[in-house]
C-alpha atoms as a PDB file:
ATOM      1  CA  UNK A   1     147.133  75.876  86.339  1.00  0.00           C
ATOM      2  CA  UNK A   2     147.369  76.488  82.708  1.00  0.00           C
ATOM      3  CA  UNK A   3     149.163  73.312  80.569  1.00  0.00           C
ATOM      4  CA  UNK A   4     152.303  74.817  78.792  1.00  0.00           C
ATOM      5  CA  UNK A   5     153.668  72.987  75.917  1.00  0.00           C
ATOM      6  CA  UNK A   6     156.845  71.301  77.334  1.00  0.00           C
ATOM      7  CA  UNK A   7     159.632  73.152  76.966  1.00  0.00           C
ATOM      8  CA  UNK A   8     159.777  75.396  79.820  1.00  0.00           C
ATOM      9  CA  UNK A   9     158.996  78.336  78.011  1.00  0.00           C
ATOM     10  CA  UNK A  10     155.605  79.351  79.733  1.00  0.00           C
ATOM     11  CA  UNK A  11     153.711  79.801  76.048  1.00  0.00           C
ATOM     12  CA  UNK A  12     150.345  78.552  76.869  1.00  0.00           C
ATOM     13  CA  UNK A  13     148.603  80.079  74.299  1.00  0.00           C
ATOM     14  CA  UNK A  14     147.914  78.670  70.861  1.00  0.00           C
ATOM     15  CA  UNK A  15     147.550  81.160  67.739  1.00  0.00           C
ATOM     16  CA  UNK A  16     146.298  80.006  64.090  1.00  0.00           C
ATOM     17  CA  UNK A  17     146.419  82.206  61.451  1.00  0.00           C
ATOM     18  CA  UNK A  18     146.261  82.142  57.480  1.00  0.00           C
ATOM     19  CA  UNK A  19     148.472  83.620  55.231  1.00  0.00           C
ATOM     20  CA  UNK A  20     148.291  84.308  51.519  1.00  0.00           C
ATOM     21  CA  UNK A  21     151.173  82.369  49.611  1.00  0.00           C
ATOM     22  CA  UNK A  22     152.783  85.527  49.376  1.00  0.00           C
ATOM     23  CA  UNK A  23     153.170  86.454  53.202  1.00  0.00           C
ATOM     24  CA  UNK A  24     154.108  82.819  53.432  1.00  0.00           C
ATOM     25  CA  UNK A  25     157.228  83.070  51.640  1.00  0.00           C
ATOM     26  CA  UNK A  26     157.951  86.676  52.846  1.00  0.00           C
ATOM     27  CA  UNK A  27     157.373  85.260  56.896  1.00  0.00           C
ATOM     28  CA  UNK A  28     160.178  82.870  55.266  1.00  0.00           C
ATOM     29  CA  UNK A  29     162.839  84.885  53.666  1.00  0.00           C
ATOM     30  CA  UNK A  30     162.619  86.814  57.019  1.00  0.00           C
ATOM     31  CA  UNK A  31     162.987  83.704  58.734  1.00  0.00           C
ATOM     32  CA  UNK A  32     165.793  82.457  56.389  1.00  0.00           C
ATOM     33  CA  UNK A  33     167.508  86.336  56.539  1.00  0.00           C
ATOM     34  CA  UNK A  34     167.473  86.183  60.577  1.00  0.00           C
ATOM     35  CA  UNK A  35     168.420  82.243  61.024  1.00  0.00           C
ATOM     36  CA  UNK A  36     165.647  81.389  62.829  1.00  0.00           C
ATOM     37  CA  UNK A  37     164.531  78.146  63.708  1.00  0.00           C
ATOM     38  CA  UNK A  38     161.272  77.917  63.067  1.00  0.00           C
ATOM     39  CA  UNK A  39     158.416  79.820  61.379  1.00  0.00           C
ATOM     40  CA  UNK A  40     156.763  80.585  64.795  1.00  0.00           C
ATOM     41  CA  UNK A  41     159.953  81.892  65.721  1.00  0.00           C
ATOM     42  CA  UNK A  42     159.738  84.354  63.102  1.00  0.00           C
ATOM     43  CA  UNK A  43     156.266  85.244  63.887  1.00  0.00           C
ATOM     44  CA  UNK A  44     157.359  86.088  67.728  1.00  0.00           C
ATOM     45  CA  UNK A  45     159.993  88.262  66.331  1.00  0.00           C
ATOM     46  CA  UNK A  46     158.018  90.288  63.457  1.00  0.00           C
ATOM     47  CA  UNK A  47     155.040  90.980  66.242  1.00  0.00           C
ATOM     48  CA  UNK A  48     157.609  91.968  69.172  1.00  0.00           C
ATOM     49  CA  UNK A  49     158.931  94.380  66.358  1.00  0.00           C
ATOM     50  CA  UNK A  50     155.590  95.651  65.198  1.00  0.00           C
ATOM     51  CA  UNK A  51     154.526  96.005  68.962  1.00  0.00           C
ATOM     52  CA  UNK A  52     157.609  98.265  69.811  1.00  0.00           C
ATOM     53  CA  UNK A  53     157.190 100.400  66.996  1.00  0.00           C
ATOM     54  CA  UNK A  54     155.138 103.871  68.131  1.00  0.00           C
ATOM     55  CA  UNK A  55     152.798 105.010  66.420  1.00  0.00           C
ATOM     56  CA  UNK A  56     151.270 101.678  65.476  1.00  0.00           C
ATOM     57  CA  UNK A  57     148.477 101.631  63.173  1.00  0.00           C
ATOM     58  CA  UNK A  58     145.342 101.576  64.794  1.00  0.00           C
ATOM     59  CA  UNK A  59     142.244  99.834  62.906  1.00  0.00           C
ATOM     60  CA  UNK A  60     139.255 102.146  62.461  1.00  0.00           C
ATOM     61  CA  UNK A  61     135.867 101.351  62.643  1.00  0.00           C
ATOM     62  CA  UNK A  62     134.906  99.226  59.680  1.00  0.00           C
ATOM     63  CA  UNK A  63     138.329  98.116  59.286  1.00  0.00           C
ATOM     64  CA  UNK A  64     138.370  93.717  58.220  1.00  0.00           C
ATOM     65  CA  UNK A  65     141.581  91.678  59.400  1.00  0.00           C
ATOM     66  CA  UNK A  66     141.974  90.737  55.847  1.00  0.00           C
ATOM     67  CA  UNK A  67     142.500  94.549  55.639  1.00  0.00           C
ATOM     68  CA  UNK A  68     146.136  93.615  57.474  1.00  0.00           C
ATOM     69  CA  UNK A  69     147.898  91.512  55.512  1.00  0.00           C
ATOM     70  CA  UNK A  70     151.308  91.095  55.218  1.00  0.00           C
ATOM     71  CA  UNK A  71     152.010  92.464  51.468  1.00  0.00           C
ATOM     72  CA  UNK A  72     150.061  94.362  49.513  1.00  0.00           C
ATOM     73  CA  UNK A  73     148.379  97.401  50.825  1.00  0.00           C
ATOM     74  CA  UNK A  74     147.684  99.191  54.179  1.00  0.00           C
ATOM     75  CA  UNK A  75     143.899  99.951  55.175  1.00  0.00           C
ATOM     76  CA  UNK A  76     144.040 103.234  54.250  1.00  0.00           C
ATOM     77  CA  UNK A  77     145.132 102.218  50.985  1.00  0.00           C
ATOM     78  CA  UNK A  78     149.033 103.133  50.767  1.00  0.00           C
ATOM     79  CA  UNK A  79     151.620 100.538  49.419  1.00  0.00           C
ATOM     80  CA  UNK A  80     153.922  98.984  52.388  1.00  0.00           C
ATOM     81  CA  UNK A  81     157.055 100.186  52.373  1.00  0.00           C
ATOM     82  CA  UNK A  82     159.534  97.307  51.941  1.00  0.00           C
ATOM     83  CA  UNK A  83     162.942  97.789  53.892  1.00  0.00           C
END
């Protein structure tokens, strides 16, 4: 049986990621926006969102994870759109 982290929740899965110090303070006025307790609360939300949307972008062969930030550019080279 798989440890979970107290709380009841069943997360038993650890994720670390880095972010630029601009996707830092944008996973934080999101945060701030929605009220959300707590950065990885934030970081649930935005990937429960990204995961529902259809049409996701798919990466293509060649395609680096630095390639997916959160500001800046898309890999094929288009500006995000902001809403």
């Amino acid at each position: 049986m798989a440890e979970t982290n107290g709380n009841g929740n069943g997360r038993e899965e650890r994720l670390q990621i880095m972010l630029s110090p601009e996707e830092l303070t944008a996973l934080d006025d999101f945060r701030f926006k929605g009220r959300m307790p707590s950065r990885a609360a934030a970081v649930r939300e935005l990937l429960k969102r990204g995961l529902a949307v259809e049409g996701a972008l798919s990466a293509g062969f060649g395609v680096k994870s630095s390639d997916f930030g959160v500001v800046g550019k898309t890999p094929s080279g288009r500006p995000r759109s902001h809403r």
